[in-house]
C-alpha atoms as a PDB file:
ATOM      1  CA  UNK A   1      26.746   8.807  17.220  1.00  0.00           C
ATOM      2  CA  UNK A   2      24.862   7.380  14.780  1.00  0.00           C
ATOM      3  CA  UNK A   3      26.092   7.211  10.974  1.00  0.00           C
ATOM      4  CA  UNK A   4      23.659   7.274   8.484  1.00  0.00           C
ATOM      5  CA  UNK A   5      23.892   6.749   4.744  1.00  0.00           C
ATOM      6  CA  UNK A   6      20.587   8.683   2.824  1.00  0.00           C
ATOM      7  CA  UNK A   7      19.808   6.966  -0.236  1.00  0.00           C
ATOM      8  CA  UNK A   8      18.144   9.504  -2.153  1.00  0.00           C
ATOM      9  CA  UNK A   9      19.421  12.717  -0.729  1.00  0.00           C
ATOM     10  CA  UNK A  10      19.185  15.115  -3.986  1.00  0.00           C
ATOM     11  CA  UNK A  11      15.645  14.671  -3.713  1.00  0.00           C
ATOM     12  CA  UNK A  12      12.903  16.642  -2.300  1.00  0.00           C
ATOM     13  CA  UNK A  13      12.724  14.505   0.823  1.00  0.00           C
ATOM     14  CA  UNK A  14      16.015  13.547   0.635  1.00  0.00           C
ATOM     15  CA  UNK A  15      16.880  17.527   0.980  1.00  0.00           C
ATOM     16  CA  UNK A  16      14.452  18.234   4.039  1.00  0.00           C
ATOM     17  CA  UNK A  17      16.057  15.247   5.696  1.00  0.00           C
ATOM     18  CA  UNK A  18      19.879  16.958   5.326  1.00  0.00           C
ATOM     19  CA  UNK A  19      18.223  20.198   7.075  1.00  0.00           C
ATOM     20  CA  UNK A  20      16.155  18.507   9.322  1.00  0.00           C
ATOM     21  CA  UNK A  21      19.302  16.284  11.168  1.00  0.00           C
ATOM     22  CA  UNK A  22      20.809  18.963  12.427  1.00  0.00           C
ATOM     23  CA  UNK A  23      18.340  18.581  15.624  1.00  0.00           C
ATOM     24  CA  UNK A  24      19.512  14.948  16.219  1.00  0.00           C
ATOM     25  CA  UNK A  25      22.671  15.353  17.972  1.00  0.00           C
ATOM     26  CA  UNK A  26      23.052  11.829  18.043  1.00  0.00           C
ATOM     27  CA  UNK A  27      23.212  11.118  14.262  1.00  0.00           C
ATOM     28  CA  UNK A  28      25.194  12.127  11.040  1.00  0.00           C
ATOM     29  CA  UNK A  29      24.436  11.727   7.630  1.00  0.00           C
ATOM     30  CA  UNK A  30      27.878  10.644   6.363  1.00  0.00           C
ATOM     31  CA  UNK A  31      27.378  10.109   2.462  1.00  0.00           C
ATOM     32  CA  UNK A  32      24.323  10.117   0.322  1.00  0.00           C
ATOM     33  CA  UNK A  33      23.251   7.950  -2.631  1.00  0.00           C
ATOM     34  CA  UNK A  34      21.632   9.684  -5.641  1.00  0.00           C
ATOM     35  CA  UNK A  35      22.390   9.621  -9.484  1.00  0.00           C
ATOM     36  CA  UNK A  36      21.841  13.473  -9.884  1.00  0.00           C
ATOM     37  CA  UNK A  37      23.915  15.124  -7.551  1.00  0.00           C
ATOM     38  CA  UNK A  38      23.257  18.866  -7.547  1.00  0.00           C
ATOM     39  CA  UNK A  39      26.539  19.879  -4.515  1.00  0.00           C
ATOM     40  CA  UNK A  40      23.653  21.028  -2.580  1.00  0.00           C
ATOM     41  CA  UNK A  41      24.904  18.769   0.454  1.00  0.00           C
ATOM     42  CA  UNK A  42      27.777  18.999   2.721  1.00  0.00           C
ATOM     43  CA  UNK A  43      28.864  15.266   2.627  1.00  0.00           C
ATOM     44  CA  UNK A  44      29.762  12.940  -0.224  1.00  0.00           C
ATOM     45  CA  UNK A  45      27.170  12.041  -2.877  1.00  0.00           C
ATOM     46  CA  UNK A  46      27.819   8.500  -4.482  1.00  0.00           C
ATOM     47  CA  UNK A  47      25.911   7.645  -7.843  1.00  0.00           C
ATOM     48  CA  UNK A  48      25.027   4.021  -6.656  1.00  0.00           C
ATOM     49  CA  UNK A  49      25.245   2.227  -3.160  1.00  0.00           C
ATOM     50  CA  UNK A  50      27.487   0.271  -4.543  1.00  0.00           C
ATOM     51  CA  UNK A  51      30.514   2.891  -5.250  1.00  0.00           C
ATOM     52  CA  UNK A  52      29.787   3.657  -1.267  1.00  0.00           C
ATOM     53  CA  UNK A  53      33.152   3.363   0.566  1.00  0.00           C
ATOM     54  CA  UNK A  54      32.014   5.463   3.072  1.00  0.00           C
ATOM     55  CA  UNK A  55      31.413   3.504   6.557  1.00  0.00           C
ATOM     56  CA  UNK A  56      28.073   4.335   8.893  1.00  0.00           C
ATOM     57  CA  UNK A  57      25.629   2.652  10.914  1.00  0.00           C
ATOM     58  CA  UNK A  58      22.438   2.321   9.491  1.00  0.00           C
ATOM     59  CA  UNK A  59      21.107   3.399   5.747  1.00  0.00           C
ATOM     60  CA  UNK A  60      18.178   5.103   4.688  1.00  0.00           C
ATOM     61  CA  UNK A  61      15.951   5.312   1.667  1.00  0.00           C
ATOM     62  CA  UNK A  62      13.665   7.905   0.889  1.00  0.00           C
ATOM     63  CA  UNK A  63      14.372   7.263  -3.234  1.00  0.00           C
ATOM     64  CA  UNK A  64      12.304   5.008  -5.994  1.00  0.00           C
ATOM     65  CA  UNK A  65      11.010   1.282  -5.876  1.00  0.00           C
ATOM     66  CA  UNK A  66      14.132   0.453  -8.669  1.00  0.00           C
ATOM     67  CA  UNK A  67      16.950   1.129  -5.890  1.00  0.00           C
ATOM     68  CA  UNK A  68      15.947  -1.959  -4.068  1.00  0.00           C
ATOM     69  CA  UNK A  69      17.709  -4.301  -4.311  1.00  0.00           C
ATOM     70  CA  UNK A  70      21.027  -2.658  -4.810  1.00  0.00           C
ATOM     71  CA  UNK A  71      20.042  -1.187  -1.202  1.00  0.00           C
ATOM     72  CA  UNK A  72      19.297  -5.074  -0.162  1.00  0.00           C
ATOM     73  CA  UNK A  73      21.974  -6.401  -1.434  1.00  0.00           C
ATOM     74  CA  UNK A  74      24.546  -3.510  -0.024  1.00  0.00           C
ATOM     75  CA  UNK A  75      23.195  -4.043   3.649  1.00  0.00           C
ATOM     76  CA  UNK A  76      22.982  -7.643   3.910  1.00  0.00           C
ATOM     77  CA  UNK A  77      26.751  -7.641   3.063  1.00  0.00           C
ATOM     78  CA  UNK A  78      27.524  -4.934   5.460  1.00  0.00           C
ATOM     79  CA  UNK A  79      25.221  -6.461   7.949  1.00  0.00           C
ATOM     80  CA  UNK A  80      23.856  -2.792   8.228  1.00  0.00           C
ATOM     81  CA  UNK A  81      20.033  -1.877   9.239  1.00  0.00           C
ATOM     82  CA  UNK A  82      18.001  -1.048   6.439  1.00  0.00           C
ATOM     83  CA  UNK A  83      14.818   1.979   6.915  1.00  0.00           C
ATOM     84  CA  UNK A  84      12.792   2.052   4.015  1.00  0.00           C
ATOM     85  CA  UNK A  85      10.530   5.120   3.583  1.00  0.00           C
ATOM     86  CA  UNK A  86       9.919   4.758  -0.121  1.00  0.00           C
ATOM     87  CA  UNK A  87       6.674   4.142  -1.541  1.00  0.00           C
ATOM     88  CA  UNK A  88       5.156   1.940  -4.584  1.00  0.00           C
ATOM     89  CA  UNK A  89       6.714  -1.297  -3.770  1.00  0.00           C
ATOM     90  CA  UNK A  90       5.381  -4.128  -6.092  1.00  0.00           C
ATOM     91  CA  UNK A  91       4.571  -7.240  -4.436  1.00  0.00           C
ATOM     92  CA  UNK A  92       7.503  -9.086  -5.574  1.00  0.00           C
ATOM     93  CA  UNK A  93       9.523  -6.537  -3.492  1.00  0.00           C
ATOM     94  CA  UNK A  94       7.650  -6.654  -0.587  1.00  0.00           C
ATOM     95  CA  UNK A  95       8.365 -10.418  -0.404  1.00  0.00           C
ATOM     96  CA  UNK A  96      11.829  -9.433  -0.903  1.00  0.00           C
ATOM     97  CA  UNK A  97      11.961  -7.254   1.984  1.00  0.00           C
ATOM     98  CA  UNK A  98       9.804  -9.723   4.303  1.00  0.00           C
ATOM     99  CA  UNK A  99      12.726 -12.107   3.348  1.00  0.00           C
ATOM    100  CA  UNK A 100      15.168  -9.832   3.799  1.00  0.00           C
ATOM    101  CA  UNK A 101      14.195  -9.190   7.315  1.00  0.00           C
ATOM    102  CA  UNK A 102      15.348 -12.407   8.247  1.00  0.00           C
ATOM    103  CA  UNK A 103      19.280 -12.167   7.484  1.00  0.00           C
ATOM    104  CA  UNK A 104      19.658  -8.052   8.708  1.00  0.00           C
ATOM    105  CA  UNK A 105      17.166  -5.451  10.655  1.00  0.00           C
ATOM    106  CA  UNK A 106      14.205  -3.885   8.339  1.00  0.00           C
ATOM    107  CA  UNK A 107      12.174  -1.033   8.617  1.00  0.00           C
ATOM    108  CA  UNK A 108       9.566   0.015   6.854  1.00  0.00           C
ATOM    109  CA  UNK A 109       6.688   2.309   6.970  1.00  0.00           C
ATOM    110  CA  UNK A 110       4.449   3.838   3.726  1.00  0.00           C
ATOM    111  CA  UNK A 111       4.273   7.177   5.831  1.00  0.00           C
ATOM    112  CA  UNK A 112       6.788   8.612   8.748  1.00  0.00           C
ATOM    113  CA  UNK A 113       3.927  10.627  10.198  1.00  0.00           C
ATOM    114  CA  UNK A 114       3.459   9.878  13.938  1.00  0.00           C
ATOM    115  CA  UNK A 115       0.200  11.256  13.220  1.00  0.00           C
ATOM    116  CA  UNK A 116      -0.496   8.916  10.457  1.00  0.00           C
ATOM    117  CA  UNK A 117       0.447   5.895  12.484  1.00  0.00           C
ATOM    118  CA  UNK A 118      -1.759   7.187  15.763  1.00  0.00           C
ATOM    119  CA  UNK A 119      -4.685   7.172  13.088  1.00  0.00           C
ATOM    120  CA  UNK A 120      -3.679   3.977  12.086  1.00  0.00           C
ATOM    121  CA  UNK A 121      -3.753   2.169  15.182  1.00  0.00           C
ATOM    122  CA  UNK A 122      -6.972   3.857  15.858  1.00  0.00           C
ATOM    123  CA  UNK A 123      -8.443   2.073  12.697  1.00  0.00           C
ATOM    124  CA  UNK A 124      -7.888  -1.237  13.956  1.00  0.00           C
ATOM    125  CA  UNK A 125      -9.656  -0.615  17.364  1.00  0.00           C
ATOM    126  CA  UNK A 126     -13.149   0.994  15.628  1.00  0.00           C
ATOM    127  CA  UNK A 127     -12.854  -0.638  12.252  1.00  0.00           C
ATOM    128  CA  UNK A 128     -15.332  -3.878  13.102  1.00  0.00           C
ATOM    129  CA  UNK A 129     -17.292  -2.116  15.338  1.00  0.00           C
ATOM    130  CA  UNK A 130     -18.308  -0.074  12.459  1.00  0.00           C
ATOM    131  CA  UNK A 131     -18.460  -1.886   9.451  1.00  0.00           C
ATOM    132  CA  UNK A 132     -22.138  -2.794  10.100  1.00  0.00           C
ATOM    133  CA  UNK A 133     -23.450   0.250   9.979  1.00  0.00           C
ATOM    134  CA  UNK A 134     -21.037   2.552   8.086  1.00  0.00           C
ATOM    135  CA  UNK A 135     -19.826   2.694   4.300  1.00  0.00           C
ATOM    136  CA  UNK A 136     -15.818   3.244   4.533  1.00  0.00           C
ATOM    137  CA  UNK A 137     -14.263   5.445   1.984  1.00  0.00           C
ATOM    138  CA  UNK A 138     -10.951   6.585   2.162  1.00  0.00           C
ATOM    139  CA  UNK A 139      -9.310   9.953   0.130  1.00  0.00           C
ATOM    140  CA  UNK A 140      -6.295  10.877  -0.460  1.00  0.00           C
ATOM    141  CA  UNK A 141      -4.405  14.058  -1.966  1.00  0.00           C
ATOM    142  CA  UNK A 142      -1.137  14.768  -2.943  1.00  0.00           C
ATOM    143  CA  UNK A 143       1.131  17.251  -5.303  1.00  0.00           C
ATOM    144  CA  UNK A 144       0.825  16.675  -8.653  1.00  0.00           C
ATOM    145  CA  UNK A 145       4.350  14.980  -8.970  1.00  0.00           C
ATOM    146  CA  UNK A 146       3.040  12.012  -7.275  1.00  0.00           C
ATOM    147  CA  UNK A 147       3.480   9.128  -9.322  1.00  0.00           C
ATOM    148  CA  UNK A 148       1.914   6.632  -7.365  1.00  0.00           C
ATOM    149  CA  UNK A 149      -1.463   6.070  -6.851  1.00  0.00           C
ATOM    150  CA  UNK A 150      -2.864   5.640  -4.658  1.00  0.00           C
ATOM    151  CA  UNK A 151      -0.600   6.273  -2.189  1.00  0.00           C
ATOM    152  CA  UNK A 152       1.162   4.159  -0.041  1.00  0.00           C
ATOM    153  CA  UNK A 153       0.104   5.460   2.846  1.00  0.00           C
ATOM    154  CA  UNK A 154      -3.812   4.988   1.700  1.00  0.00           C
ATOM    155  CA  UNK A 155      -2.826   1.275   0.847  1.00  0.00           C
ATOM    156  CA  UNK A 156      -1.689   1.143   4.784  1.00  0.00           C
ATOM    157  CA  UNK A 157      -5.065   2.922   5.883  1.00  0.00           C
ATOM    158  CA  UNK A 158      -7.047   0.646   3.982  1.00  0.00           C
ATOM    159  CA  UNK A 159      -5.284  -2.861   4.608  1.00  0.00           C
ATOM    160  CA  UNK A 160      -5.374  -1.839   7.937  1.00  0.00           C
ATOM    161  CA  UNK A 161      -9.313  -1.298   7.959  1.00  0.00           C
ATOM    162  CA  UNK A 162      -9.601  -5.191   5.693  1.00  0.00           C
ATOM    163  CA  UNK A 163      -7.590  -6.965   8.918  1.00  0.00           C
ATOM    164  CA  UNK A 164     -10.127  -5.865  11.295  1.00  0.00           C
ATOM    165  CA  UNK A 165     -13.256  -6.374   9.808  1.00  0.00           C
ATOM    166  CA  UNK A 166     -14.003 -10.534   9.773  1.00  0.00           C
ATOM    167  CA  UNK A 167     -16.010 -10.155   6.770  1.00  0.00           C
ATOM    168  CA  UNK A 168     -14.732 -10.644   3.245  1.00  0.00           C
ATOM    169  CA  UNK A 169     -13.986  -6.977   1.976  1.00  0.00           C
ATOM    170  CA  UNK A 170     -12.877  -5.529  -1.510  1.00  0.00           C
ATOM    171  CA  UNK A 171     -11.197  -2.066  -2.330  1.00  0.00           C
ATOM    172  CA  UNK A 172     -12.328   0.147  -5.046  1.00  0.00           C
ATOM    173  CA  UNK A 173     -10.297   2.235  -6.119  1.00  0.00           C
ATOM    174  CA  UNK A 174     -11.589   5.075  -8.032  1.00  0.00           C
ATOM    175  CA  UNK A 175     -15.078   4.445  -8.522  1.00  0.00           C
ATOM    176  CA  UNK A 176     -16.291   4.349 -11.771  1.00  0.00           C
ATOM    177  CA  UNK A 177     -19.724   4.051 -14.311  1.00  0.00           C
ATOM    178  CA  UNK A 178     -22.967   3.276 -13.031  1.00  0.00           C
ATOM    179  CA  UNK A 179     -23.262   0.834 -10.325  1.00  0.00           C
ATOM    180  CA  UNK A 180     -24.858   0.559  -6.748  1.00  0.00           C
ATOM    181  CA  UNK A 181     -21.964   0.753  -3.847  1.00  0.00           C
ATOM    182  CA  UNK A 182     -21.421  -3.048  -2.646  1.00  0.00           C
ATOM    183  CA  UNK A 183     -21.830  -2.576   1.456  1.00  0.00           C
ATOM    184  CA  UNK A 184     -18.082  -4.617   1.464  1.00  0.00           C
ATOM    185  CA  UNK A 185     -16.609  -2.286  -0.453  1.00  0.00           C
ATOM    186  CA  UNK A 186     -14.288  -0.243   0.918  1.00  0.00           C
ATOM    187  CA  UNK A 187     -13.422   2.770  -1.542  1.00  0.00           C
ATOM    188  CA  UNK A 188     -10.363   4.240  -1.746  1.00  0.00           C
ATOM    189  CA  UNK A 189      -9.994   7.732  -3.934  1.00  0.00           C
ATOM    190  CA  UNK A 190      -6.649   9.391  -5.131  1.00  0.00           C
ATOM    191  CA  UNK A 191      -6.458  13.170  -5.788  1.00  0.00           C
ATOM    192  CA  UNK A 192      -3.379  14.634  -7.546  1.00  0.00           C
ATOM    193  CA  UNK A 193      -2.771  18.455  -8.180  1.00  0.00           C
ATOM    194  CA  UNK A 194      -0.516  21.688  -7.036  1.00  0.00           C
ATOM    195  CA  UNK A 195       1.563  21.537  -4.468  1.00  0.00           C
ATOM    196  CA  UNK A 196      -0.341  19.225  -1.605  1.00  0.00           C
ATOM    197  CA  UNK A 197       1.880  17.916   1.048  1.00  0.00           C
ATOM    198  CA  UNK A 198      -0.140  14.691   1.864  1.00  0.00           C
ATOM    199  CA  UNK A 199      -3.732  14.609   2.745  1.00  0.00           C
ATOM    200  CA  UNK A 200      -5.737  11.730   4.013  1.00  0.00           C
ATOM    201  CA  UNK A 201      -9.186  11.455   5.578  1.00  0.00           C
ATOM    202  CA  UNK A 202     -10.772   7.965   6.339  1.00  0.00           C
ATOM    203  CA  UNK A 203     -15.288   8.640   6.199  1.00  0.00           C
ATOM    204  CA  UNK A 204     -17.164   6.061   7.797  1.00  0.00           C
ATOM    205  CA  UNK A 205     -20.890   7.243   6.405  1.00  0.00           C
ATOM    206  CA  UNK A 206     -23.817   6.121   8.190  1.00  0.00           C
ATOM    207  CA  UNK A 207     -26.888   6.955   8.302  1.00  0.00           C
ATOM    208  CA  UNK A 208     -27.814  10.086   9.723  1.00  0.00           C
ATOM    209  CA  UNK A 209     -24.168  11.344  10.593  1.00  0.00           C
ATOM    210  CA  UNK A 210     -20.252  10.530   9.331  1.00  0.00           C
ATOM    211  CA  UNK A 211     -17.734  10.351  11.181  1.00  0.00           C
ATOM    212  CA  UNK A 212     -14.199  11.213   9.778  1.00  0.00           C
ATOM    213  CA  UNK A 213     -10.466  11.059  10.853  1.00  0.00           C
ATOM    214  CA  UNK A 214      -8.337  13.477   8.535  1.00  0.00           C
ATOM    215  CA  UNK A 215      -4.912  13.915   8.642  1.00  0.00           C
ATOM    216  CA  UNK A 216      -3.179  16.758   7.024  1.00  0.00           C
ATOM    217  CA  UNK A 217       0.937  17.045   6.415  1.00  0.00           C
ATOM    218  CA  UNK A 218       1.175  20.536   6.501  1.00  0.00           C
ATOM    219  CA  UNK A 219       5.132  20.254   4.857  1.00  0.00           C
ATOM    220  CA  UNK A 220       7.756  17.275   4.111  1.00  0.00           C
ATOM    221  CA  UNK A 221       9.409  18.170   7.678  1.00  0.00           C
ATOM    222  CA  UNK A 222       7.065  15.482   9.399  1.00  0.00           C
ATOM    223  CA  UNK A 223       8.291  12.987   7.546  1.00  0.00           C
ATOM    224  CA  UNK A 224      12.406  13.833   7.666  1.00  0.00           C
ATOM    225  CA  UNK A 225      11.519  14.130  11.489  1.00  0.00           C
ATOM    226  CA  UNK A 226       9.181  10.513  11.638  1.00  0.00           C
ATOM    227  CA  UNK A 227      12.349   9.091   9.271  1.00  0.00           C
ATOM    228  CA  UNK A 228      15.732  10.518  11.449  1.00  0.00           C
ATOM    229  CA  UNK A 229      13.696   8.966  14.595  1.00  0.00           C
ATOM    230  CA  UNK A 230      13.551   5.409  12.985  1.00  0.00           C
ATOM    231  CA  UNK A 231      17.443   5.755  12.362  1.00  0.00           C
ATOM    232  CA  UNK A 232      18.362   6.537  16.048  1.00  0.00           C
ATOM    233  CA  UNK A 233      15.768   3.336  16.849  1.00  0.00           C
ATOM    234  CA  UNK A 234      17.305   1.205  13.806  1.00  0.00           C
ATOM    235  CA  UNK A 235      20.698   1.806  15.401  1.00  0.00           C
ATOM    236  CA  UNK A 236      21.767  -1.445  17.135  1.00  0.00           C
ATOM    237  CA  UNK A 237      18.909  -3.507  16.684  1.00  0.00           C
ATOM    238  CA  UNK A 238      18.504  -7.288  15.798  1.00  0.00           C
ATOM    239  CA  UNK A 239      17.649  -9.050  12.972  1.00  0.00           C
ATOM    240  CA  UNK A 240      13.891  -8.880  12.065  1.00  0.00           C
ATOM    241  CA  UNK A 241      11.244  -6.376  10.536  1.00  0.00           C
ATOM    242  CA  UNK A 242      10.089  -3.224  12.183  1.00  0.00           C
ATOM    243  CA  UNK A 243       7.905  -0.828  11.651  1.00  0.00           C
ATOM    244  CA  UNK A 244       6.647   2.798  13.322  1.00  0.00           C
ATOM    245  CA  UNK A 245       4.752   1.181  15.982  1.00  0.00           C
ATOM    246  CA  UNK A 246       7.700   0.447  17.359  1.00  0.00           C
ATOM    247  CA  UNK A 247       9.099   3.689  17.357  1.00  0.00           C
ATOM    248  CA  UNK A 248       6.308   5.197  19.059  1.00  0.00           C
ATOM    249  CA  UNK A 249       5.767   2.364  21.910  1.00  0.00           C
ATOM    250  CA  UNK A 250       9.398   2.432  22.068  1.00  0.00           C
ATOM    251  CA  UNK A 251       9.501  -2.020  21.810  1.00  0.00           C
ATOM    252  CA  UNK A 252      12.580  -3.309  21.322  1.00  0.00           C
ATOM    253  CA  UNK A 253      11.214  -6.276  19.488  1.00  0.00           C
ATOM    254  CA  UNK A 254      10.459  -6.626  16.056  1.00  0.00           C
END
């Protein structure tokens, strides 16, 4: 059995997760970590990491950019893997959890969606075969409680799409006044409003057709799934960083 801390768990993901774990018989959510507890869950609910005296396995945060380093700092001295499923990391604290990797195990993904990471992978086989020929713009929609933007997940789409092509690209992001597209742009487009689980659709525009990948989250239950199958993979595993593609090839290796 698997004990897992959720970092979090008052929230809306945080509350999907705590329904969804139930069909992993091989892990537990023992405690949670959130600063507005609303006794909606059926284990204890710590304000901070830090008051934690709860022990587990592995911890994971679906919660804000601000709890990170209390979440860094709490695992490396509990030697405890760390998932990460929050979005909106600065750079700063993406170097911290690159560096972090090397003293404990790190995952981290901007989207849980094994869907999400198929299209992914996808992106860097057709990406520079492309390019030549095709103007890449990428959109994204989510609910209008979003506050990042764009998303995370668009960020991964579109860095993806920059490593394969060899030639010098630049993201614009939300284009704007009167000005011809740049063929090395690639433009990335955020749409907030209602109730939108998570849209994103990748156009590569040619001339005389488009072809499109789209990917729609349909409710937050793809993500508590895509999250509670990193835990059972984080459980055990060596020092390093890690990410969904190992989940779904199943490599041990970070």
């Amino acid at each position: 059995m698997t004990r897992v801390i959720l970092s979090g768990c008052c929230g809306k993901m945080g509350k999907v997760i705590s329904q969804s774990v139930s069909s992993f018989p091989n892990l537990q959510i023992v405690a949670g970590i959130d600063k507005f507890s609303d006794n909606s869950v059926q284990y204890p609910v710590f304000k901070t990491i830090a008051e934690c005296t709860i022990e587990a396995d592995v911890v994971l945060d679906f919660s804000r950019p601000e709890a990170l380093d209390a979440l860094l700092c709490y695992c490396k001295n509990k030697n405890l893997p760390l998932v990460l499923c929050t979005t909106g990391y600065s750079a700063e604290q993406l170097n911290q959890i690159q560096a972090a990797s090397k003293e404990i195990p790190v995952f981290r993904s901007a989207n849980m969606s094994i869907g999400i990471n198929l299209i992914n992978n996808i992106l860097k086989d057709i990406s520079a075969m492309l390019y030549e020929n095709y103007d890449i713009e990428i959109v994204e929609k989510h609910h209008n409680q979003k506050v990042d933007a764009p998303s995370g997940t668009a960020l991964l789409l579109a860095n993806t799409i920059k490593n394969a092509i060899p030639e010098e690209t630049v993201f614009n992001q939300g284009r704007d006044g009167i000005a011809k597209r740049a063929h090395n742009e690639i433009g990335i487009h955020a749409v907030r409003g209602g109730s939108i689980v998570g849209d994103h659709e990748i156009i590569f525009a040619g001339a005389g057709e488009i072809i499109e990948l789209k990917h729609s989250a349909l409710s937050r239950e793809v993500f508590a799934i895509g999250a509670l199958k990193a835990c059972e993979y984080m459980g055990g595993k060596g020092i390093g960083m890690y990410s969904m593609d190992n989940v779904i090839k199943g490599s041990g290796e970070a």
